[in-house]
PDB file of N, CA and C in Angstrom:
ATOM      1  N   UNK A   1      30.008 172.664 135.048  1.00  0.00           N
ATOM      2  CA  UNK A   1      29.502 173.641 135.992  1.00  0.00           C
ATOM      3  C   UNK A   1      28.839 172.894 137.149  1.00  0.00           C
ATOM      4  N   UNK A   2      28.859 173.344 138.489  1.00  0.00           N
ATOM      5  CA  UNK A   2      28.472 172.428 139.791  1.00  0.00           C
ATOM      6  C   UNK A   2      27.127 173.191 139.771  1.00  0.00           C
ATOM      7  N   UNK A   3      26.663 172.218 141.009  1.00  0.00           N
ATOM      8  CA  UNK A   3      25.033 172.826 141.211  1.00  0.00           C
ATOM      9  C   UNK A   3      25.441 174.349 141.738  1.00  0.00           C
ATOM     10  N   UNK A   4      26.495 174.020 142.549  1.00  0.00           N
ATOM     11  CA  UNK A   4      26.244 175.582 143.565  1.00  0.00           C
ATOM     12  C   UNK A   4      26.440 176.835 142.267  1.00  0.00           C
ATOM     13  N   UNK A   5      26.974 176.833 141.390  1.00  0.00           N
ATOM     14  CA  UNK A   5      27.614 177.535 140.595  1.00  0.00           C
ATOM     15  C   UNK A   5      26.042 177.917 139.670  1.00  0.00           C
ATOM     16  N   UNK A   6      25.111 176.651 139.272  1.00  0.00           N
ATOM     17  CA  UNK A   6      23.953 176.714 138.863  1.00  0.00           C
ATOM     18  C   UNK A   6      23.232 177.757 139.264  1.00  0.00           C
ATOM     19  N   UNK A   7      22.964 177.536 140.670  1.00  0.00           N
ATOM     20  CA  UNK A   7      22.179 178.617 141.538  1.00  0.00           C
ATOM     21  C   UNK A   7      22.431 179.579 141.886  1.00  0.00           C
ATOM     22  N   UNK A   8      23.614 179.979 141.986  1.00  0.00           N
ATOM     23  CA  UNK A   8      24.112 181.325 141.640  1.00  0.00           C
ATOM     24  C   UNK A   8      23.983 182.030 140.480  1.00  0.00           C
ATOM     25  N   UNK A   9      23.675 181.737 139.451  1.00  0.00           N
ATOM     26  CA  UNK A   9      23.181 182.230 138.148  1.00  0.00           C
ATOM     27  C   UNK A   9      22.034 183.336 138.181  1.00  0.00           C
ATOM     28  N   UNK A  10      21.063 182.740 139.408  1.00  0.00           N
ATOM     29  CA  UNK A  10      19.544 183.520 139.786  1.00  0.00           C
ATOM     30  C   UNK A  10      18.747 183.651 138.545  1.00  0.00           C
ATOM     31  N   UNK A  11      18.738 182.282 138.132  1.00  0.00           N
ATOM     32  CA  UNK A  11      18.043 181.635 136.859  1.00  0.00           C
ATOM     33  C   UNK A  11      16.618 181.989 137.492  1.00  0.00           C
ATOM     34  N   UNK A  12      16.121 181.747 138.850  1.00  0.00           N
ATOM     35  CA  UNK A  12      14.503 181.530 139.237  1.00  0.00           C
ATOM     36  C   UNK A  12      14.454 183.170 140.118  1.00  0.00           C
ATOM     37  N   UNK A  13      12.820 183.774 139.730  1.00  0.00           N
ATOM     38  CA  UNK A  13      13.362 185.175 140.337  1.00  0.00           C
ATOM     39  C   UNK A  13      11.433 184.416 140.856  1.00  0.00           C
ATOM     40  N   UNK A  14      11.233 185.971 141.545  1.00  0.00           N
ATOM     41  CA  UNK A  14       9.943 185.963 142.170  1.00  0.00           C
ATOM     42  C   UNK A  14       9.332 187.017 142.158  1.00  0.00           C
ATOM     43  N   UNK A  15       7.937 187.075 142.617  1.00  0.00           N
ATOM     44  CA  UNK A  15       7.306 188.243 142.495  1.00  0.00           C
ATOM     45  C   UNK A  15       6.377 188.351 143.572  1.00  0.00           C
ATOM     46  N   UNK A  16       6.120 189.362 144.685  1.00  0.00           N
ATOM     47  CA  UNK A  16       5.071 189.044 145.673  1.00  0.00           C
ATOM     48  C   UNK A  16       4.104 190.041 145.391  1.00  0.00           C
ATOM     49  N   UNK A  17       2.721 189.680 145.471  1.00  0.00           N
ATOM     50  CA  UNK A  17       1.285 190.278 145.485  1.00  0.00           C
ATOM     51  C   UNK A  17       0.964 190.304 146.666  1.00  0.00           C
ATOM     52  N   UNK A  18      -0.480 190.869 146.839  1.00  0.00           N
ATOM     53  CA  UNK A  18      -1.211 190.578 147.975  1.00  0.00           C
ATOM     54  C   UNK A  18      -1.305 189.169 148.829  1.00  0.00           C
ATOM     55  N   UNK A  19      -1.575 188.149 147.721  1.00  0.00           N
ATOM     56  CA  UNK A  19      -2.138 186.766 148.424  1.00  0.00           C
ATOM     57  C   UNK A  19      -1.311 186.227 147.311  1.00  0.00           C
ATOM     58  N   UNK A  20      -0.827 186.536 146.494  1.00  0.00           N
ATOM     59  CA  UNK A  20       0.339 185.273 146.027  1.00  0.00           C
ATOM     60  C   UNK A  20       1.186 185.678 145.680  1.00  0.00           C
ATOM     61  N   UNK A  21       2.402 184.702 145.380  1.00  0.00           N
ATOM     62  CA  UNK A  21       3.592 184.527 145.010  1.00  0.00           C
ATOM     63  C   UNK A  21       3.912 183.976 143.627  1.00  0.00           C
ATOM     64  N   UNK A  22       4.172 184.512 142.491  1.00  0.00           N
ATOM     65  CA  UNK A  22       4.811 184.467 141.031  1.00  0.00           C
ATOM     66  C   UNK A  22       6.209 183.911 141.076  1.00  0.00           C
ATOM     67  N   UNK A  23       6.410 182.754 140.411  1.00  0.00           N
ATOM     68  CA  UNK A  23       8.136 182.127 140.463  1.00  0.00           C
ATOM     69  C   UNK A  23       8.267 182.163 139.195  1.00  0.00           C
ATOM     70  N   UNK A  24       9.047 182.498 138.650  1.00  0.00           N
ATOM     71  CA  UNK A  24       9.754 182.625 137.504  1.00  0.00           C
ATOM     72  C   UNK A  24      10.701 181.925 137.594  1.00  0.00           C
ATOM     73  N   UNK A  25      11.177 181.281 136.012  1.00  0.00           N
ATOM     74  CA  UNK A  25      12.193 180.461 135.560  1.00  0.00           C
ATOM     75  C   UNK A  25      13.023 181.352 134.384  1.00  0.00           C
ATOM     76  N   UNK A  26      13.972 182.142 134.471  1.00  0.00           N
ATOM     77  CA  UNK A  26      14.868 182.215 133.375  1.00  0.00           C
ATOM     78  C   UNK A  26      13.591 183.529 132.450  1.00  0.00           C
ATOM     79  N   UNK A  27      13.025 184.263 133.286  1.00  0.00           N
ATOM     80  CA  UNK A  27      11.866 185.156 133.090  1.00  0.00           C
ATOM     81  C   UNK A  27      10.687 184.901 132.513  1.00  0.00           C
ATOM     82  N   UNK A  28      10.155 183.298 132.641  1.00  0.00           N
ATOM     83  CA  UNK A  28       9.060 182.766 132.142  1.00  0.00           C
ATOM     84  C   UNK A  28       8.149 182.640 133.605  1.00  0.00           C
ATOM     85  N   UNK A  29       7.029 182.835 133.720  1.00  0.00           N
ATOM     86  CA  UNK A  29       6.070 181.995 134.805  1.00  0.00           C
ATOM     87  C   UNK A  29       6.308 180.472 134.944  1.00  0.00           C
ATOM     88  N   UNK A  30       6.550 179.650 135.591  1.00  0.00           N
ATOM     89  CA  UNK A  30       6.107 178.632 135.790  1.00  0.00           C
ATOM     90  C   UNK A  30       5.537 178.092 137.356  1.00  0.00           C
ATOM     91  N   UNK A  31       4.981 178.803 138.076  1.00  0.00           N
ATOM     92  CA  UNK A  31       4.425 178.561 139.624  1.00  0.00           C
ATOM     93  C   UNK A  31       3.505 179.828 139.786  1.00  0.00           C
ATOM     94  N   UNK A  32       2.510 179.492 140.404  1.00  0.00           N
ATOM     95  CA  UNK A  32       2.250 180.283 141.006  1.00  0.00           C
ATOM     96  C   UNK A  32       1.182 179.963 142.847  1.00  0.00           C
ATOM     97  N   UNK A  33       1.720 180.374 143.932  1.00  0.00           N
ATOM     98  CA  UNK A  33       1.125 179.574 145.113  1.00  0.00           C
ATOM     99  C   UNK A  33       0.302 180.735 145.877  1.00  0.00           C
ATOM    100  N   UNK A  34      -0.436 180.445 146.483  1.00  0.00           N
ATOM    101  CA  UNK A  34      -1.419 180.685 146.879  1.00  0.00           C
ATOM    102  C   UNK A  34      -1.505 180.663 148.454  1.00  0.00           C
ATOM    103  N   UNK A  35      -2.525 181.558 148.994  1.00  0.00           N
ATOM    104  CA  UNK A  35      -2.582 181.516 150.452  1.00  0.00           C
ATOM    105  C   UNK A  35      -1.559 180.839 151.383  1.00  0.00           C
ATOM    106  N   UNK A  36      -2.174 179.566 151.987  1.00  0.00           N
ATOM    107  CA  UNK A  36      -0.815 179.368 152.908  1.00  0.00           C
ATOM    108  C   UNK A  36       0.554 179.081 152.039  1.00  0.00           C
ATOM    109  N   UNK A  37       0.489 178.068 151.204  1.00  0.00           N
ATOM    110  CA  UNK A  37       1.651 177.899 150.545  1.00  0.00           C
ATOM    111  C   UNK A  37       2.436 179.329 150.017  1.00  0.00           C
ATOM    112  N   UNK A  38       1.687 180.476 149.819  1.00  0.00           N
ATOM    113  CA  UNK A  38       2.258 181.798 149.584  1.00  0.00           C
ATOM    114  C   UNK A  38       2.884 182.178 150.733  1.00  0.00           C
ATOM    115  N   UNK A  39       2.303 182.350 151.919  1.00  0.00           N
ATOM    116  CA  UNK A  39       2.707 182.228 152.925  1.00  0.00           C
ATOM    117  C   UNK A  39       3.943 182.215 153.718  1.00  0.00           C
ATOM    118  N   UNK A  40       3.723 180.846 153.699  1.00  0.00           N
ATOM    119  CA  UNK A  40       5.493 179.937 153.571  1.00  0.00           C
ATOM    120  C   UNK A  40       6.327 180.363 152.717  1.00  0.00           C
ATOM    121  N   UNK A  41       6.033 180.556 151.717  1.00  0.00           N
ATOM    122  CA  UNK A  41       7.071 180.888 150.737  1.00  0.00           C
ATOM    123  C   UNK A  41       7.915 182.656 151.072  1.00  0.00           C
ATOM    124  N   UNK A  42       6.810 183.378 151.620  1.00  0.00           N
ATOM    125  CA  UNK A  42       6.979 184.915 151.812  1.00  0.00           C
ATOM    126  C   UNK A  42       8.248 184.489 153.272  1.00  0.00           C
ATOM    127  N   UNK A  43       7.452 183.579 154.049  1.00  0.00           N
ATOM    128  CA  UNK A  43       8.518 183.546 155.245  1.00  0.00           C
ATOM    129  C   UNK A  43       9.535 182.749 155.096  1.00  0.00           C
ATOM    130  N   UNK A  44       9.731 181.941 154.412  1.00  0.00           N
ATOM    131  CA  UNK A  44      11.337 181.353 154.146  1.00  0.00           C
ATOM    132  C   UNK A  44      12.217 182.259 153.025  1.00  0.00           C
ATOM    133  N   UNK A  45      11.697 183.095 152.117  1.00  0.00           N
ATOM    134  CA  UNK A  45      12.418 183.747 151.357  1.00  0.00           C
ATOM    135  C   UNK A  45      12.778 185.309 152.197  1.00  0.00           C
ATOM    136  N   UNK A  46      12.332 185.440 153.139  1.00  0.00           N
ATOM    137  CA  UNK A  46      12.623 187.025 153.706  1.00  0.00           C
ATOM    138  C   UNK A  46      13.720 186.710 154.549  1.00  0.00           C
ATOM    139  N   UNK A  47      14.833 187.487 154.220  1.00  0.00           N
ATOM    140  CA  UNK A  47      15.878 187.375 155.195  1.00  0.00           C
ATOM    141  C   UNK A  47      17.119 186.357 153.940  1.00  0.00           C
ATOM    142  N   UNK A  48      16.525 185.845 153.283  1.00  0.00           N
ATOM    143  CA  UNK A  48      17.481 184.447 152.576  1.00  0.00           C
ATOM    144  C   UNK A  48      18.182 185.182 151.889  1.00  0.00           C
ATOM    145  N   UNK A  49      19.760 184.777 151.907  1.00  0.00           N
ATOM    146  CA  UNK A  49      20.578 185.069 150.905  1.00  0.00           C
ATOM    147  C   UNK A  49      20.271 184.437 149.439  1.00  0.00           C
ATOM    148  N   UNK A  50      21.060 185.031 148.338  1.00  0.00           N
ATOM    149  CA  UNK A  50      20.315 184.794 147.064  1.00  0.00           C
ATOM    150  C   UNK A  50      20.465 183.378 146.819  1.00  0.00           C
ATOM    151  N   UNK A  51      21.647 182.595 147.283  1.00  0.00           N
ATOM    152  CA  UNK A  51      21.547 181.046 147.028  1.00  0.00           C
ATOM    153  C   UNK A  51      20.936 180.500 147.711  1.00  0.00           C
ATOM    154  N   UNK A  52      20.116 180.746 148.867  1.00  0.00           N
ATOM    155  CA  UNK A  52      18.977 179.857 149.171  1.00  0.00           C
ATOM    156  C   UNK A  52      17.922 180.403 148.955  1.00  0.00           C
ATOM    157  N   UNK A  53      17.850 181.321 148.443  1.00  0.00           N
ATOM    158  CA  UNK A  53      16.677 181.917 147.689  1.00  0.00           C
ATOM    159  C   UNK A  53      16.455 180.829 146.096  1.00  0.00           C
ATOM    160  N   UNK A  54      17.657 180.910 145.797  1.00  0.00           N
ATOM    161  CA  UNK A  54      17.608 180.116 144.075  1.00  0.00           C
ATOM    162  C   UNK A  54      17.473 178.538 144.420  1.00  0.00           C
ATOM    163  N   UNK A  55      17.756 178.185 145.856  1.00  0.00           N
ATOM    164  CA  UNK A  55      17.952 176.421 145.913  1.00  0.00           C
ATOM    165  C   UNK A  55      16.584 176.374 146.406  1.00  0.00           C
ATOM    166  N   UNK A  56      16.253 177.250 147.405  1.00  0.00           N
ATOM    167  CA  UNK A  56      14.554 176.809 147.879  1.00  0.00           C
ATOM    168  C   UNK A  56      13.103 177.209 146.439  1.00  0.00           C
ATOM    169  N   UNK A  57      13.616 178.087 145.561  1.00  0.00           N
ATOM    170  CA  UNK A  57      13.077 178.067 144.435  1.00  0.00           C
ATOM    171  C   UNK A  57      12.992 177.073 143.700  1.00  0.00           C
ATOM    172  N   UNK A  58      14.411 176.250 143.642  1.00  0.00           N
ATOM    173  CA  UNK A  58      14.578 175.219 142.993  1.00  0.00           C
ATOM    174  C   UNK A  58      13.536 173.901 143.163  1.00  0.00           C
ATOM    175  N   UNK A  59      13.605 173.831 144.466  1.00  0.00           N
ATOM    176  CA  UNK A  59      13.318 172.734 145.102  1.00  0.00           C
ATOM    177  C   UNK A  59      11.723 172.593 145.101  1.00  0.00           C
ATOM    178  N   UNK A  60      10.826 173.539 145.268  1.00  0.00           N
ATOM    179  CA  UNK A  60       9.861 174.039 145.485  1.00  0.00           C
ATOM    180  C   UNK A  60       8.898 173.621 143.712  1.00  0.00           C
ATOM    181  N   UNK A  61       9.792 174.249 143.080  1.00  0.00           N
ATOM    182  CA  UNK A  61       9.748 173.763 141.857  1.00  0.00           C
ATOM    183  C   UNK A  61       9.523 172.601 140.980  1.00  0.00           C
ATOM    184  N   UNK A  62      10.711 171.887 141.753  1.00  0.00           N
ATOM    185  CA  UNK A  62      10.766 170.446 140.847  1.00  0.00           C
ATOM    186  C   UNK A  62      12.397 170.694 139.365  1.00  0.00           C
ATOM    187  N   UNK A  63      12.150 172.008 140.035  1.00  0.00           N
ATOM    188  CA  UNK A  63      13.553 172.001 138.598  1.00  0.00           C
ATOM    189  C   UNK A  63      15.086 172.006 139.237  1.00  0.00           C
ATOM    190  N   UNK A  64      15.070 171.602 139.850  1.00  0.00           N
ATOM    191  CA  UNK A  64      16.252 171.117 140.830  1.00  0.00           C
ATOM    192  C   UNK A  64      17.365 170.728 139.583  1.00  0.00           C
ATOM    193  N   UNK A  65      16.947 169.090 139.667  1.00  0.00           N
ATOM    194  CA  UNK A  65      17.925 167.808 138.953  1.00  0.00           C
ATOM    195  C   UNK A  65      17.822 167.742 137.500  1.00  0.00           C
ATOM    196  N   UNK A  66      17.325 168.328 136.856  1.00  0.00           N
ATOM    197  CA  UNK A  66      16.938 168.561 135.602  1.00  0.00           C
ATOM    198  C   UNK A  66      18.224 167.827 134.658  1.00  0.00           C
ATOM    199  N   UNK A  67      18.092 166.597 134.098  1.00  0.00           N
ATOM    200  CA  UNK A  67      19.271 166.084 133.730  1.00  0.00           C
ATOM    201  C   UNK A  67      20.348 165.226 134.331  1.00  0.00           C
ATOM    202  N   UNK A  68      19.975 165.023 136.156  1.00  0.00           N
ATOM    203  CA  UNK A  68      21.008 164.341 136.791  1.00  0.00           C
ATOM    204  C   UNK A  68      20.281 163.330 137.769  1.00  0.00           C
ATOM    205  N   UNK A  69      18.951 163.037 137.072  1.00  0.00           N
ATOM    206  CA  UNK A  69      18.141 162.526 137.974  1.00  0.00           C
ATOM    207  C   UNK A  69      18.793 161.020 137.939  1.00  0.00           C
ATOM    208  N   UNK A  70      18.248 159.942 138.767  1.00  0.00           N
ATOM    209  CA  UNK A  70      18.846 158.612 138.962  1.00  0.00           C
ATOM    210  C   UNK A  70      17.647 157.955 138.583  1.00  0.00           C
ATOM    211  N   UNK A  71      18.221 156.649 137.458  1.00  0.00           N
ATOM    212  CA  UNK A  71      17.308 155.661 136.780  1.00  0.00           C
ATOM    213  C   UNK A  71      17.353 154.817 138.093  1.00  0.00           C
TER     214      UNK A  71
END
């Protein structure tokens, strides 16, 4: 399976509050950002189609390469 195929899955979902932003993994919590970093996150995800919604989740994350990282 390729990455693009990965992120199309919409393994990472989100949740917006008042002042923060909830990232979910596969329907677990694992993020949660705050003021400006909420922020940013509200304005790069509005408007995003769902695969750069799932790659800037990704990335943001750290769960990107999970398995394909380089020794």
């Amino acid at each position: 399976m390729s990455k693009e195929d990965r992120l199309l899955e919409n393994r990472f979902s989100y949740k917006i509050t008042k002042s923060k932003v909830f990232i979910y993994f596969k329907n677990r919590e694992i993020m949660t950002l705050k003021n400006l970093d909420a922020q940013e996150c509200i304005r790069v995800l509005d408007g995003a189609s769902p695969y750069e919604i799932q790659y800037y989740l990704a990335t943001i994350t750290g769960n990107f390469k999970h398995g394909n990282e380089k020794k």
